[in-house]
N, C-alpha and C. Protein backbone atom coordinates (compact mmCIF):
# COMPACT_ATOMS: atom_id res chain seq x y z
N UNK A 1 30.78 -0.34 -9.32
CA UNK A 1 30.38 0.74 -8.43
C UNK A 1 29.09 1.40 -8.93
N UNK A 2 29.10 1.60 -10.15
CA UNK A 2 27.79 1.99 -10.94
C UNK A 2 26.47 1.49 -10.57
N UNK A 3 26.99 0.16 -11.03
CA UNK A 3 25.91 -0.94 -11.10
C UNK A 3 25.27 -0.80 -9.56
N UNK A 4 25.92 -0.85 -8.55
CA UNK A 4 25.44 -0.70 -7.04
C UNK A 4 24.65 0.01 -6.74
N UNK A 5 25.19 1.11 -7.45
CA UNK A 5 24.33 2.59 -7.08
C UNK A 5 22.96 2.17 -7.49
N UNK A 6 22.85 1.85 -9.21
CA UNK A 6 21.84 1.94 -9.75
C UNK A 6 20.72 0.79 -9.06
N UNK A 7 21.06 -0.34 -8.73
CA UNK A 7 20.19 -1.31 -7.63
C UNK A 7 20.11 -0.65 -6.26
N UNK A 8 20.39 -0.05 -5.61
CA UNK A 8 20.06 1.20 -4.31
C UNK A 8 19.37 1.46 -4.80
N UNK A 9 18.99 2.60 -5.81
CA UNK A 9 18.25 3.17 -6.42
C UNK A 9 17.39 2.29 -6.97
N UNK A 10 17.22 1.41 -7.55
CA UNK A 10 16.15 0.94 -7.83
C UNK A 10 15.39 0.10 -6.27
N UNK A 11 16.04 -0.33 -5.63
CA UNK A 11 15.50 -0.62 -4.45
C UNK A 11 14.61 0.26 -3.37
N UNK A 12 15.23 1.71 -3.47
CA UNK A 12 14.60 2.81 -2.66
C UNK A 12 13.26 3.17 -3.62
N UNK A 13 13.33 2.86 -5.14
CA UNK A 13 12.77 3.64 -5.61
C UNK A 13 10.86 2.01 -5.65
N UNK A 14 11.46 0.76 -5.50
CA UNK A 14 10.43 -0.16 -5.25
C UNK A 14 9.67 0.13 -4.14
N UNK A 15 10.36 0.53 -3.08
CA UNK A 15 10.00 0.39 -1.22
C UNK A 15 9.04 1.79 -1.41
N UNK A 16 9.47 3.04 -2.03
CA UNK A 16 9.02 3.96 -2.16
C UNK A 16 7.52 4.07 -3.00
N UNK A 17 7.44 3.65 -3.94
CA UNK A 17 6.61 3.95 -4.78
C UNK A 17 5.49 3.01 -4.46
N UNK A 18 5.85 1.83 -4.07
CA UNK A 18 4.47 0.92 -2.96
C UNK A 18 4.28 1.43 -2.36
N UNK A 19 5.10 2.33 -1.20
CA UNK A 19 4.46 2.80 -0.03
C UNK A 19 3.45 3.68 -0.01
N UNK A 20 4.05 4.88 -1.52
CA UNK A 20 3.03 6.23 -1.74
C UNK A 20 1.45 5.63 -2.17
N UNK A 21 1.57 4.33 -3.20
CA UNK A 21 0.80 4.19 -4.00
C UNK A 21 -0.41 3.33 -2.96
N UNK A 22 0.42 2.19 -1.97
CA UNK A 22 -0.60 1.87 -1.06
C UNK A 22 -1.28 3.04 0.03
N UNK A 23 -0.56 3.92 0.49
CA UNK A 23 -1.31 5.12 1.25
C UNK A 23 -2.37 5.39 0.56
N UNK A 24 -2.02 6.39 -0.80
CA UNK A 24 -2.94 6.54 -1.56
C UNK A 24 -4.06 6.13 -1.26
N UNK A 25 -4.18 4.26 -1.83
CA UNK A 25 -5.12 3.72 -2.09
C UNK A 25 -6.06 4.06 -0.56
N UNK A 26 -5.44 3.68 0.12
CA UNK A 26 -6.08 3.10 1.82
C UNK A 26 -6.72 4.65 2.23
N UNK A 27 -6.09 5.88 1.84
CA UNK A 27 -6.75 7.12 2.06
C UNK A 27 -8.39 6.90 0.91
N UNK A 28 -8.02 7.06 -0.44
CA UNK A 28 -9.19 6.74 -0.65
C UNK A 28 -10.26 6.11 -0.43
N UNK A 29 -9.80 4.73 -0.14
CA UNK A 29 -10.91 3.54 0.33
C UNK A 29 -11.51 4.07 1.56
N UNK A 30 -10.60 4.36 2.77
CA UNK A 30 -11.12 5.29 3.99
C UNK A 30 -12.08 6.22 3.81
N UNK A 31 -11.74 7.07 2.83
CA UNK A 31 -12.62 8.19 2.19
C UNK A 31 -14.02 7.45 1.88
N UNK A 32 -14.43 6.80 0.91
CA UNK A 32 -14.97 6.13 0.37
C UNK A 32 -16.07 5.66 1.33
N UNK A 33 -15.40 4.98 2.70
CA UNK A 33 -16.34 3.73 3.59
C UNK A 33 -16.82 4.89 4.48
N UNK A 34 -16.15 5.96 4.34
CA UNK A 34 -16.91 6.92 5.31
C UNK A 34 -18.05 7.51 5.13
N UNK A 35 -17.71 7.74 3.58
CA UNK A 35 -19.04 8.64 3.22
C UNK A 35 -20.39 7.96 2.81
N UNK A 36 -20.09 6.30 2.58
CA UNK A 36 -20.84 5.37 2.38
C UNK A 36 -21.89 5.10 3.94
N UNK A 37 -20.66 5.32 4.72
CA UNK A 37 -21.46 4.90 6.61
C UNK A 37 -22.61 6.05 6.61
N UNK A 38 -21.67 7.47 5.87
CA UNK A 38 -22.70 8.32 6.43
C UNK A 38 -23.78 8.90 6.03
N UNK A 39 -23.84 7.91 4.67
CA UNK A 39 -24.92 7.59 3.49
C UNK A 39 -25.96 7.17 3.62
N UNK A 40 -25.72 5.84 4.70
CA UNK A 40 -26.21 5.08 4.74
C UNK A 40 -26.10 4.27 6.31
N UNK A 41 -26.12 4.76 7.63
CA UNK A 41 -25.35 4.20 8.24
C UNK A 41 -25.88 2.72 9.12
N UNK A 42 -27.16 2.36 8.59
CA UNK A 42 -27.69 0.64 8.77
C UNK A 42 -26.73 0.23 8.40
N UNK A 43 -25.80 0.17 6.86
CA UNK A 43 -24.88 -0.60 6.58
C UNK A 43 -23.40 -0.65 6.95
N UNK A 44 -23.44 -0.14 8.68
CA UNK A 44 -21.73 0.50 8.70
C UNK A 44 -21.19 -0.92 9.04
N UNK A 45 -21.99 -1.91 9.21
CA UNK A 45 -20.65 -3.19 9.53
C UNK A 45 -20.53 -3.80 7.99
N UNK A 46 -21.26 -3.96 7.19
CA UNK A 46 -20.95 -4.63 6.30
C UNK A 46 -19.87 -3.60 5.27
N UNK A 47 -20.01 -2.32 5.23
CA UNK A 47 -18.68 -1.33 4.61
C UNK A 47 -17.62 -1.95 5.73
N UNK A 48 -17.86 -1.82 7.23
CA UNK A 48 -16.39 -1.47 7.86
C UNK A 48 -15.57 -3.15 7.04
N UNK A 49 -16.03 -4.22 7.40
CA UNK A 49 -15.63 -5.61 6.84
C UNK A 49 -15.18 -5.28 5.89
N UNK A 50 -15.78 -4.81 4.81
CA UNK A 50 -15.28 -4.72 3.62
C UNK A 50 -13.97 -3.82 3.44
N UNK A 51 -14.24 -3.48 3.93
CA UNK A 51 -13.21 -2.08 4.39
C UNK A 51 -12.21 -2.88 4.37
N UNK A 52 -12.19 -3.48 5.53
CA UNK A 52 -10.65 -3.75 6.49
C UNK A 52 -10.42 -5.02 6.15
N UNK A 53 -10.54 -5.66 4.80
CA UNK A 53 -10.18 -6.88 3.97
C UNK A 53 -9.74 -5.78 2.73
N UNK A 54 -10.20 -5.21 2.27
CA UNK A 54 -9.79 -4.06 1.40
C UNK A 54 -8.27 -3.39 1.56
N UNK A 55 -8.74 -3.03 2.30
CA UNK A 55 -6.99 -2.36 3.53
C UNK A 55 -6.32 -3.40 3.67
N UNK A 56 -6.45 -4.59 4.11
CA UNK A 56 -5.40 -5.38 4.20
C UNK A 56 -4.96 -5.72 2.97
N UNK A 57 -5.63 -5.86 1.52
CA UNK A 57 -4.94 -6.47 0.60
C UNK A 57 -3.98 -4.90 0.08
N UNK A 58 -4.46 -4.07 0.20
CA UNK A 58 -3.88 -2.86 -0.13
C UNK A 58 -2.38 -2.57 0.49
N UNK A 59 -2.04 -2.88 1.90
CA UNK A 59 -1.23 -3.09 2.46
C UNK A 59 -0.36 -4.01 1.85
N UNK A 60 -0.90 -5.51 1.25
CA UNK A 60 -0.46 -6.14 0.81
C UNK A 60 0.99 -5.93 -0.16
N UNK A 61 0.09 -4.54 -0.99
CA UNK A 61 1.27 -4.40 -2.09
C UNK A 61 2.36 -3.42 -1.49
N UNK A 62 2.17 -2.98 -0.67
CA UNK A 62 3.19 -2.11 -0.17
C UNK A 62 4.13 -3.44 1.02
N UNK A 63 3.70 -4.31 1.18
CA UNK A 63 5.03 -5.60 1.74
C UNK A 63 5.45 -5.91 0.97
N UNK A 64 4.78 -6.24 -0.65
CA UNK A 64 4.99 -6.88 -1.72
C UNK A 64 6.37 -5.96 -2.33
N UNK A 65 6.39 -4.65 -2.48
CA UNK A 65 7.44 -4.04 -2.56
C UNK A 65 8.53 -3.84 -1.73
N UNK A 66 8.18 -3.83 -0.50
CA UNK A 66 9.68 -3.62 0.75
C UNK A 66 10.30 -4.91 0.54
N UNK A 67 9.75 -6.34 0.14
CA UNK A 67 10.11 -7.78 -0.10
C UNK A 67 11.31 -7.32 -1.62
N UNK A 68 10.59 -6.35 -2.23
CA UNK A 68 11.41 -6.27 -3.73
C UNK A 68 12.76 -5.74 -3.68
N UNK A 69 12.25 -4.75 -2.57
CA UNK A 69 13.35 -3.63 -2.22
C UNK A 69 14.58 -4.54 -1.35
N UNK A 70 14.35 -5.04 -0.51
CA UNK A 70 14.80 -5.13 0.49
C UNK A 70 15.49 -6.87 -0.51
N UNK A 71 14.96 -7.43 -1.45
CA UNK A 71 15.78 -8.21 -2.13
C UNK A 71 16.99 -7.70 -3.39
N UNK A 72 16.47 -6.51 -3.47
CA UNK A 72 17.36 -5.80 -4.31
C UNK A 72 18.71 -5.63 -3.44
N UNK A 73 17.93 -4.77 -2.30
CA UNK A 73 19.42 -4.28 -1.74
C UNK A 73 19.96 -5.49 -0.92
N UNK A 74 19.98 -6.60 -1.08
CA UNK A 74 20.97 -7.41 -0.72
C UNK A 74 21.95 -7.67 -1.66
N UNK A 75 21.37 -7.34 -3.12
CA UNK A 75 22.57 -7.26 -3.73
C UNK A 75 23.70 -6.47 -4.12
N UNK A 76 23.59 -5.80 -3.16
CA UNK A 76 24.64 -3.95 -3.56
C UNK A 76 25.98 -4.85 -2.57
């Protein structure tokens, strides 16, 4: 019964902590390509590209964790 709990918990706590940590990132990078466009804004397609290959791998780790989570809690 212990043991269950403690894999819940570690499962909420995988799904969770990708999710905060990829927001995070994707707020900053957002931050970042904006103030770069408005720096500079000849270069807004080659930031936005970069951008939104950026964001996608960032996203990446937050599937990479719901995959962890969501293999954890199959074992409760």
């Amino acid at each position: 019964m212990v043991q269950s709990a403690w894999i819940a918990f570690a499962a909420a706590l995988a799904i969770s902590v990708a999710a905060i940590g990829a927001t995070w990132a994707q707020g900053k990078a957002t931050t970042a390509a904006m103030d770069a466009i408005w720096r500079q804004p000849e270069a807004a397609g080659d930031v936005r590209g970069a951008l939104i290959i950026a964001l996608a791998l960032m996203e990446a780790i937050a599937i990479y964790g719901l995959l962890i989570g969501l293999l954890l809690a199959t074992r409760v």
